[in-house]
N, C-alpha and C. Protein backbone atom coordinates (compact mmCIF):
# COMPACT_ATOMS: atom_id res chain seq x y z
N UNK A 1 0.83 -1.19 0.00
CA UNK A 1 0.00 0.00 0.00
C UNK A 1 0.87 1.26 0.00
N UNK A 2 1.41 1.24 0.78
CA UNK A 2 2.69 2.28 1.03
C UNK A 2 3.54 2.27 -0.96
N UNK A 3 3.90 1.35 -1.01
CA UNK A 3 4.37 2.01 -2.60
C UNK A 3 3.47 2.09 -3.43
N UNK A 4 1.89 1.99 -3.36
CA UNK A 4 1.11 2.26 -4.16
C UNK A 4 0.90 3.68 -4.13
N UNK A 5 1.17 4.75 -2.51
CA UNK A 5 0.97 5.84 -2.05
C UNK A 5 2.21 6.89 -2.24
N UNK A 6 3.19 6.04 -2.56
CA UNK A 6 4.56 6.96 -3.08
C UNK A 6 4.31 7.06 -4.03
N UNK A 7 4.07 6.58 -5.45
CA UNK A 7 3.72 6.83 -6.52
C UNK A 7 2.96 8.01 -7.11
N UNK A 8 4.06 8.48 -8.05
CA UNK A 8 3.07 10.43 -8.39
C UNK A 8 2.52 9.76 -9.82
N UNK A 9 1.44 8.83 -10.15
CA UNK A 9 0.56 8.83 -10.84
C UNK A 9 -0.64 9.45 -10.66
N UNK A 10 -1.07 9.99 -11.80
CA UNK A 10 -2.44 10.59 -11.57
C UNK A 10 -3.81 9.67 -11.32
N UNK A 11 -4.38 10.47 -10.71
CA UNK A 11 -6.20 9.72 -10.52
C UNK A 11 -6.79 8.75 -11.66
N UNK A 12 -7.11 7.70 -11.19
CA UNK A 12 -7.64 7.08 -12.81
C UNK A 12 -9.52 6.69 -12.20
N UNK A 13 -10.06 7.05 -11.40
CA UNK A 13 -11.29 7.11 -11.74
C UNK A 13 -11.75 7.99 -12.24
N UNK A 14 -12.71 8.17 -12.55
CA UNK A 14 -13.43 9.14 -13.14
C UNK A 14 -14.40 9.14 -13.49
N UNK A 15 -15.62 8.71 -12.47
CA UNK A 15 -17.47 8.94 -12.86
C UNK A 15 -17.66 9.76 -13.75
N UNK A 16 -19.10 9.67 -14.36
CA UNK A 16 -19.20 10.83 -15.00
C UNK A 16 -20.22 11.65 -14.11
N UNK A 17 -20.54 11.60 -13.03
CA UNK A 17 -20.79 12.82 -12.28
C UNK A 17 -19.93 13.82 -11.23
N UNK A 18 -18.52 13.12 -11.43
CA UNK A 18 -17.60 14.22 -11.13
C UNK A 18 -17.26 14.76 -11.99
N UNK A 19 -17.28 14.71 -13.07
CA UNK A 19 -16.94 15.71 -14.50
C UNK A 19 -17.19 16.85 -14.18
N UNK A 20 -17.87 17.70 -13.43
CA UNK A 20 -18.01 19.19 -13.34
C UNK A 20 -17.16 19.79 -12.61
N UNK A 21 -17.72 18.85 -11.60
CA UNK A 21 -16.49 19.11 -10.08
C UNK A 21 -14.91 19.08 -10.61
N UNK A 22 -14.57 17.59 -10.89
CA UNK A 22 -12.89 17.77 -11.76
C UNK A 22 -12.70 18.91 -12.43
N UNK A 23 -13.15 19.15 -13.63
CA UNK A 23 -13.23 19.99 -14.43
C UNK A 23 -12.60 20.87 -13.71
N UNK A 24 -13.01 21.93 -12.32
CA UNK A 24 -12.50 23.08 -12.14
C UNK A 24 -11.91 22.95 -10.54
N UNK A 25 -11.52 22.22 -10.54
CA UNK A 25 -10.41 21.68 -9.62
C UNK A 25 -8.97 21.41 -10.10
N UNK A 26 -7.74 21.90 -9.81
CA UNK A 26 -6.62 21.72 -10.39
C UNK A 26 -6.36 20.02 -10.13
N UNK A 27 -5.24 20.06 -11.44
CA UNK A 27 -5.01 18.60 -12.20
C UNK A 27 -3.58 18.22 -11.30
N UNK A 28 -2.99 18.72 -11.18
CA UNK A 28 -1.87 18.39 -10.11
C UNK A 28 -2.09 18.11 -9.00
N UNK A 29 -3.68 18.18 -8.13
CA UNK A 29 -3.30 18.07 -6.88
C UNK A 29 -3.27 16.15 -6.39
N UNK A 30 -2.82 16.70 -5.18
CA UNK A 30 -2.56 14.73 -4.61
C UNK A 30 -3.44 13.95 -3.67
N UNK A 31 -4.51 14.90 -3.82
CA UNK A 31 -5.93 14.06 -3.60
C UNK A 31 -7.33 15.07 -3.66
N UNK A 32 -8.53 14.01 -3.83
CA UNK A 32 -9.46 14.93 -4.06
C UNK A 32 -10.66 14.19 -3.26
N UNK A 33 -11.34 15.02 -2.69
CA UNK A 33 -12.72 14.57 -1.95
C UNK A 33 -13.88 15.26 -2.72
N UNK A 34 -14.90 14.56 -2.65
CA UNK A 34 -16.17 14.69 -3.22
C UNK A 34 -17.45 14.86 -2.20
N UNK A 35 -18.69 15.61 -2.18
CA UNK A 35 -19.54 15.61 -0.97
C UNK A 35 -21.03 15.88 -2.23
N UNK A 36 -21.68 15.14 -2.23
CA UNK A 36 -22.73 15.18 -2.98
C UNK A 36 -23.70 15.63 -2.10
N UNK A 37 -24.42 16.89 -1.63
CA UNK A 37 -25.50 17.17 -1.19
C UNK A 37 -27.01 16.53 -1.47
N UNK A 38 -27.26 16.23 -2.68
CA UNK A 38 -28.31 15.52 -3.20
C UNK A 38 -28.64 14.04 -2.31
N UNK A 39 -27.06 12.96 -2.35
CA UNK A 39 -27.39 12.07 -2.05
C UNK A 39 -27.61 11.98 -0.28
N UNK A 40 -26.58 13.12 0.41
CA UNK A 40 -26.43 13.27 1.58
C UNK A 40 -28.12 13.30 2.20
N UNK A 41 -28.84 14.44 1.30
CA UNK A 41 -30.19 14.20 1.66
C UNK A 41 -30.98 13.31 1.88
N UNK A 42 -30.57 12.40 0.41
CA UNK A 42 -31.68 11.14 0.46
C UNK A 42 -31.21 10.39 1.37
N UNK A 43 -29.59 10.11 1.58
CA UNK A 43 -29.77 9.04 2.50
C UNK A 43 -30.10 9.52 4.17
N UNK A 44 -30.13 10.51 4.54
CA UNK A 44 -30.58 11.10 5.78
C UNK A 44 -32.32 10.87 5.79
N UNK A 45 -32.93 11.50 4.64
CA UNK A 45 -33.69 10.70 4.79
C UNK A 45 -34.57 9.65 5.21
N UNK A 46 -34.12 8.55 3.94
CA UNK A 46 -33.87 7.19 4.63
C UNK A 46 -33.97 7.17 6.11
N UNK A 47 -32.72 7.72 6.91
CA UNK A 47 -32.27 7.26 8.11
C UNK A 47 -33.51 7.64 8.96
N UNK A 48 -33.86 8.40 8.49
CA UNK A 48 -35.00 9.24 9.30
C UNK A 48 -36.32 8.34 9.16
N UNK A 49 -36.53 7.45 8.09
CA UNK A 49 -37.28 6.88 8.10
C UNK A 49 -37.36 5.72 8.99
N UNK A 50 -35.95 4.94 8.65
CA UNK A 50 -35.84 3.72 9.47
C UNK A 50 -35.50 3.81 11.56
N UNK A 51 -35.76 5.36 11.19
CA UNK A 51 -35.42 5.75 12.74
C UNK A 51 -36.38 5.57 13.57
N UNK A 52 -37.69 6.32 12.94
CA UNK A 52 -38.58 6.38 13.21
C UNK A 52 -39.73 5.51 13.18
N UNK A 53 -39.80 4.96 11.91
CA UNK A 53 -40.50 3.70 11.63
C UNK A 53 -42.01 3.46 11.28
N UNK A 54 -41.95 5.42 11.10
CA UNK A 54 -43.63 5.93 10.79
C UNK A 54 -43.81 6.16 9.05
N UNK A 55 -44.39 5.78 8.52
CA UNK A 55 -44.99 5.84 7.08
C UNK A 55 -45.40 7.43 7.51
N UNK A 56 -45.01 8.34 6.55
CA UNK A 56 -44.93 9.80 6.22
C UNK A 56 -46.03 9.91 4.88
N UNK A 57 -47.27 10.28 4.94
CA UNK A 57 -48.15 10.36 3.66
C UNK A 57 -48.21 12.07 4.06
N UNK A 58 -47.92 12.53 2.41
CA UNK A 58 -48.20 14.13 2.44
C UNK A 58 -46.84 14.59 2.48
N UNK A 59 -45.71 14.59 1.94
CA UNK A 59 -44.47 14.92 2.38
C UNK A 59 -43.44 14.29 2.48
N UNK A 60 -42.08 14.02 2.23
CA UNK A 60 -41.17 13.61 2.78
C UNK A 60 -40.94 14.27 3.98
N UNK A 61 -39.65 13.27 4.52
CA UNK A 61 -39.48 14.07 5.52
C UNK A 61 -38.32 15.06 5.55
N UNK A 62 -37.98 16.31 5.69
CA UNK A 62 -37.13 16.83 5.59
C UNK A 62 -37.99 17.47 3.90
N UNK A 63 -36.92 18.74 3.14
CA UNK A 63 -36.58 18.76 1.79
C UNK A 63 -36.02 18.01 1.12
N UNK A 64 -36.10 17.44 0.01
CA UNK A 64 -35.17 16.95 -0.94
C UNK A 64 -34.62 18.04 -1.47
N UNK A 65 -32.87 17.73 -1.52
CA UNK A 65 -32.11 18.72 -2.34
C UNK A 65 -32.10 18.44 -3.55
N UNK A 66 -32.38 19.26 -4.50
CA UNK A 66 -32.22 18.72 -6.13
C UNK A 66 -30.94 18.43 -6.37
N UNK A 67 -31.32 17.19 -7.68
CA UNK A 67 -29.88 16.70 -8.24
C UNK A 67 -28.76 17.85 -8.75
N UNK A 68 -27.88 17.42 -8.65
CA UNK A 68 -26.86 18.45 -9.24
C UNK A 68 -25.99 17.87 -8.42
N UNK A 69 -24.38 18.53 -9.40
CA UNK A 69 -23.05 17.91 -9.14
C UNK A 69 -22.52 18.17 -7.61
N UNK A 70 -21.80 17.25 -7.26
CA UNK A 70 -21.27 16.98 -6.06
C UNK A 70 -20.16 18.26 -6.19
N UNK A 71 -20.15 18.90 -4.88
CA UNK A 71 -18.58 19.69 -4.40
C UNK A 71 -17.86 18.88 -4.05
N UNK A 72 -16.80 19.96 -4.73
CA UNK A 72 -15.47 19.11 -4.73
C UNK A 72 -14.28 19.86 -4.00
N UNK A 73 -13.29 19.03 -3.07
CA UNK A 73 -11.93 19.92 -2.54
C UNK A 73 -10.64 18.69 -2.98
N UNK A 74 -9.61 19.76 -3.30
CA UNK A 74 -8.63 18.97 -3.51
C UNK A 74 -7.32 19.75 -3.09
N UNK A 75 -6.03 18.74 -2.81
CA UNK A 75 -5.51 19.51 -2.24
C UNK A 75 -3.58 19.03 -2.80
N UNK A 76 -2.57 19.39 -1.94
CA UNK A 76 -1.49 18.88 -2.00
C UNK A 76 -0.45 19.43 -0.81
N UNK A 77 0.85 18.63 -1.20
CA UNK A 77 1.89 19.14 -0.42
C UNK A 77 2.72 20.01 -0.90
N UNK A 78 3.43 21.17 -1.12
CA UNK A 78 4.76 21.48 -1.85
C UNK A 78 5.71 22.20 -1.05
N UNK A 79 6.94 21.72 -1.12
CA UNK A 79 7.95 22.09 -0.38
C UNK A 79 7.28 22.90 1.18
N UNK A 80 7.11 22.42 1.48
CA UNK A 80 6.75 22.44 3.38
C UNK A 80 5.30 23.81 3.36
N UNK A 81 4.63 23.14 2.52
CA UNK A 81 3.52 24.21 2.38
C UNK A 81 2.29 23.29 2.07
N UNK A 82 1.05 23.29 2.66
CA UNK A 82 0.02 22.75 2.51
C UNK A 82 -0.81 23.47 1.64
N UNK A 83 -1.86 22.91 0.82
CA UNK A 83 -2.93 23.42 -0.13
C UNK A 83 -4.12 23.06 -0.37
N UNK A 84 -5.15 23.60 -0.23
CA UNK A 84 -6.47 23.13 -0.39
C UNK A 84 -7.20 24.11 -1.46
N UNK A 85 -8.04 23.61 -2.05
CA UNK A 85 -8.57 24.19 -3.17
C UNK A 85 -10.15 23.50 -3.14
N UNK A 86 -11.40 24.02 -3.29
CA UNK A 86 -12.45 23.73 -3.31
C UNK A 86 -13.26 24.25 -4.39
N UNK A 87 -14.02 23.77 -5.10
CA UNK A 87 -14.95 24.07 -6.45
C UNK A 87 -16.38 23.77 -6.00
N UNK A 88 -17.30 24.88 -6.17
CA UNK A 88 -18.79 24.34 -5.97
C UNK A 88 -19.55 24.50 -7.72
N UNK A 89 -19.62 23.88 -8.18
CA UNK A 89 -20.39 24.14 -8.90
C UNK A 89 -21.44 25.04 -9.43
N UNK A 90 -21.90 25.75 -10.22
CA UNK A 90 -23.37 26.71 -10.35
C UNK A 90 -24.46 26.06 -10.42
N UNK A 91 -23.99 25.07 -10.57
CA UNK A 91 -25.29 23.95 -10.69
C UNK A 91 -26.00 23.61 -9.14
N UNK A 92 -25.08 23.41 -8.04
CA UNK A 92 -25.03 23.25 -6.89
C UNK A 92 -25.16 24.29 -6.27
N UNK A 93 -25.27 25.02 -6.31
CA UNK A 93 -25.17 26.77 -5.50
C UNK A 93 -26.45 27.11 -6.07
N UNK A 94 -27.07 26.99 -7.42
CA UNK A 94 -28.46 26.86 -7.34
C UNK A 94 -29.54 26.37 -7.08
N UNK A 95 -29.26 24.73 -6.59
CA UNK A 95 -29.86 24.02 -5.68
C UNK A 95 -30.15 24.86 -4.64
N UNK A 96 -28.77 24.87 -4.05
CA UNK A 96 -28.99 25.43 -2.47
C UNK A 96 -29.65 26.78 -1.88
N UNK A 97 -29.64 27.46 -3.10
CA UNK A 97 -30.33 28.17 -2.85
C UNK A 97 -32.16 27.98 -3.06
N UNK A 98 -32.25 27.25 -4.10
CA UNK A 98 -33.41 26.92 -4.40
C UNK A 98 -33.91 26.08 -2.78
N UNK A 99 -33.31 25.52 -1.84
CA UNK A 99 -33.65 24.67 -0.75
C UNK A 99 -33.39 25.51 0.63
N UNK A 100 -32.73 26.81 0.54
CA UNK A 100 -32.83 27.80 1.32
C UNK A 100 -33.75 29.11 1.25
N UNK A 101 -34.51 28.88 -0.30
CA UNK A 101 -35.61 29.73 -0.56
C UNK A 101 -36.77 29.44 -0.03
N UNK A 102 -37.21 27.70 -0.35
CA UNK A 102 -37.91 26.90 -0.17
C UNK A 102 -38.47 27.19 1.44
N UNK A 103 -37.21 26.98 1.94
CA UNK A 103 -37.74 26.56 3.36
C UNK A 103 -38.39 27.65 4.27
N UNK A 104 -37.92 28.94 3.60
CA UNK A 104 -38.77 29.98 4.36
C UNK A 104 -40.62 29.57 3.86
N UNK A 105 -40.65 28.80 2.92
CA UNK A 105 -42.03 29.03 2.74
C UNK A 105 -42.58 28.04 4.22
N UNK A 106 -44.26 28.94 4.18
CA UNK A 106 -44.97 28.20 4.96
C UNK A 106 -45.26 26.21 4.97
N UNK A 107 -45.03 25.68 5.76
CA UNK A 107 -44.51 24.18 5.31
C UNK A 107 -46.22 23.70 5.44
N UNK A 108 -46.45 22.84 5.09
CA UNK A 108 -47.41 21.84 4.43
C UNK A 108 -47.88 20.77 5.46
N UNK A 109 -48.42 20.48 6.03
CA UNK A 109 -49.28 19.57 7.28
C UNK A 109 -48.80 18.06 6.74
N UNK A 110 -48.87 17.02 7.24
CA UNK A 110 -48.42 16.03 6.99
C UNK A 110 -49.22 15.09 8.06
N UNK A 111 -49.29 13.49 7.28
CA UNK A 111 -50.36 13.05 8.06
C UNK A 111 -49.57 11.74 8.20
N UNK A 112 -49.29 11.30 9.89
CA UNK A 112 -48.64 10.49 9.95
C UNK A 112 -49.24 9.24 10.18
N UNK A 113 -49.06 7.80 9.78
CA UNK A 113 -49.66 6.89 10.01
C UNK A 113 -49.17 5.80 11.21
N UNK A 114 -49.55 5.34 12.04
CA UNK A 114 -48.93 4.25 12.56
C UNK A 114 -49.37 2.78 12.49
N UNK A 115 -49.13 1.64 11.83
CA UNK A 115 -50.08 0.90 11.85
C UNK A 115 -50.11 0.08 13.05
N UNK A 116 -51.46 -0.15 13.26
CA UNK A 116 -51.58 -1.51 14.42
C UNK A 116 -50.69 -2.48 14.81
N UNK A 117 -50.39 -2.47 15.93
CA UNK A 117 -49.59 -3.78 16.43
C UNK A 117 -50.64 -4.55 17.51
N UNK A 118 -51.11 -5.50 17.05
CA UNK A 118 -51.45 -6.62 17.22
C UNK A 118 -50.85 -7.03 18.43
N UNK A 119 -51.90 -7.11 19.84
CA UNK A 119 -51.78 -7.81 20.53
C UNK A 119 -52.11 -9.26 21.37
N UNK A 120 -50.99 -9.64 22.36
CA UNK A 120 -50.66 -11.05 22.31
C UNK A 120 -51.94 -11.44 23.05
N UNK A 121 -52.36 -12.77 22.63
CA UNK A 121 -53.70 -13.24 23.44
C UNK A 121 -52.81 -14.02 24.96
N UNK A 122 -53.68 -13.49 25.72
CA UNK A 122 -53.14 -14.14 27.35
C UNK A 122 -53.64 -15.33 27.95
């Protein structure tokens, strides 16, 4: 692992939904992180669902953030100097705003269900 990590080869993945993010992130640096807001949502979500364990009719729970490209930071070492560099997308910065516009609106009633649990005969 260690000589796989000395090695100054460049990145060889490459989704095609980091294409935006790469794109305007420099090509030299010696690593790069990715944070997709979209999916961060859904799977919180989720969590929220299996937390709780209530069927949500009328609403998700929370906003969904619209799709759009993941932010990106990337960074390196050079001669005893650290570097970080971060790219948000316009695509993503209009989400967020679109989900920080959103939320001032008046929110929407929601009707929660619980179903029956069946009890044990004695």
């Amino acid at each position: 692992m260690l000589k796989t990590l000395d090695e100054n080869s460049p990145l060889t993945s490459d989704p095609s939904e980091l294409a935006e993010s790469k794109r305007l992130l420099p090509s030299e640096s010696d690593w790069q992180l990715f944070f997709s807001p979209h999916d961060y949502f859904a799977w919180s979500r989720r969590l929220l669902m299996a937390q709780t364990g209530v069927r949500v009719i009328g609403g998700p729970l929370g906003s969904a953030f619209p799709s759009s490209p993941p932010i990106g930071v990337a960074g390196g070492f050079r001669e005893r100097e650290l570097w970080i560099d971060a790219a948000v997308p316009s695509a993503t910065l209009k989400s967020a705003y679109i989900i920080y516009a959103t939320s001032k609106a008046v929110p929407r009633g929601q009707l929660r269900v619980q179903p029956p649990v069946p009890r044990r005969a004695r």
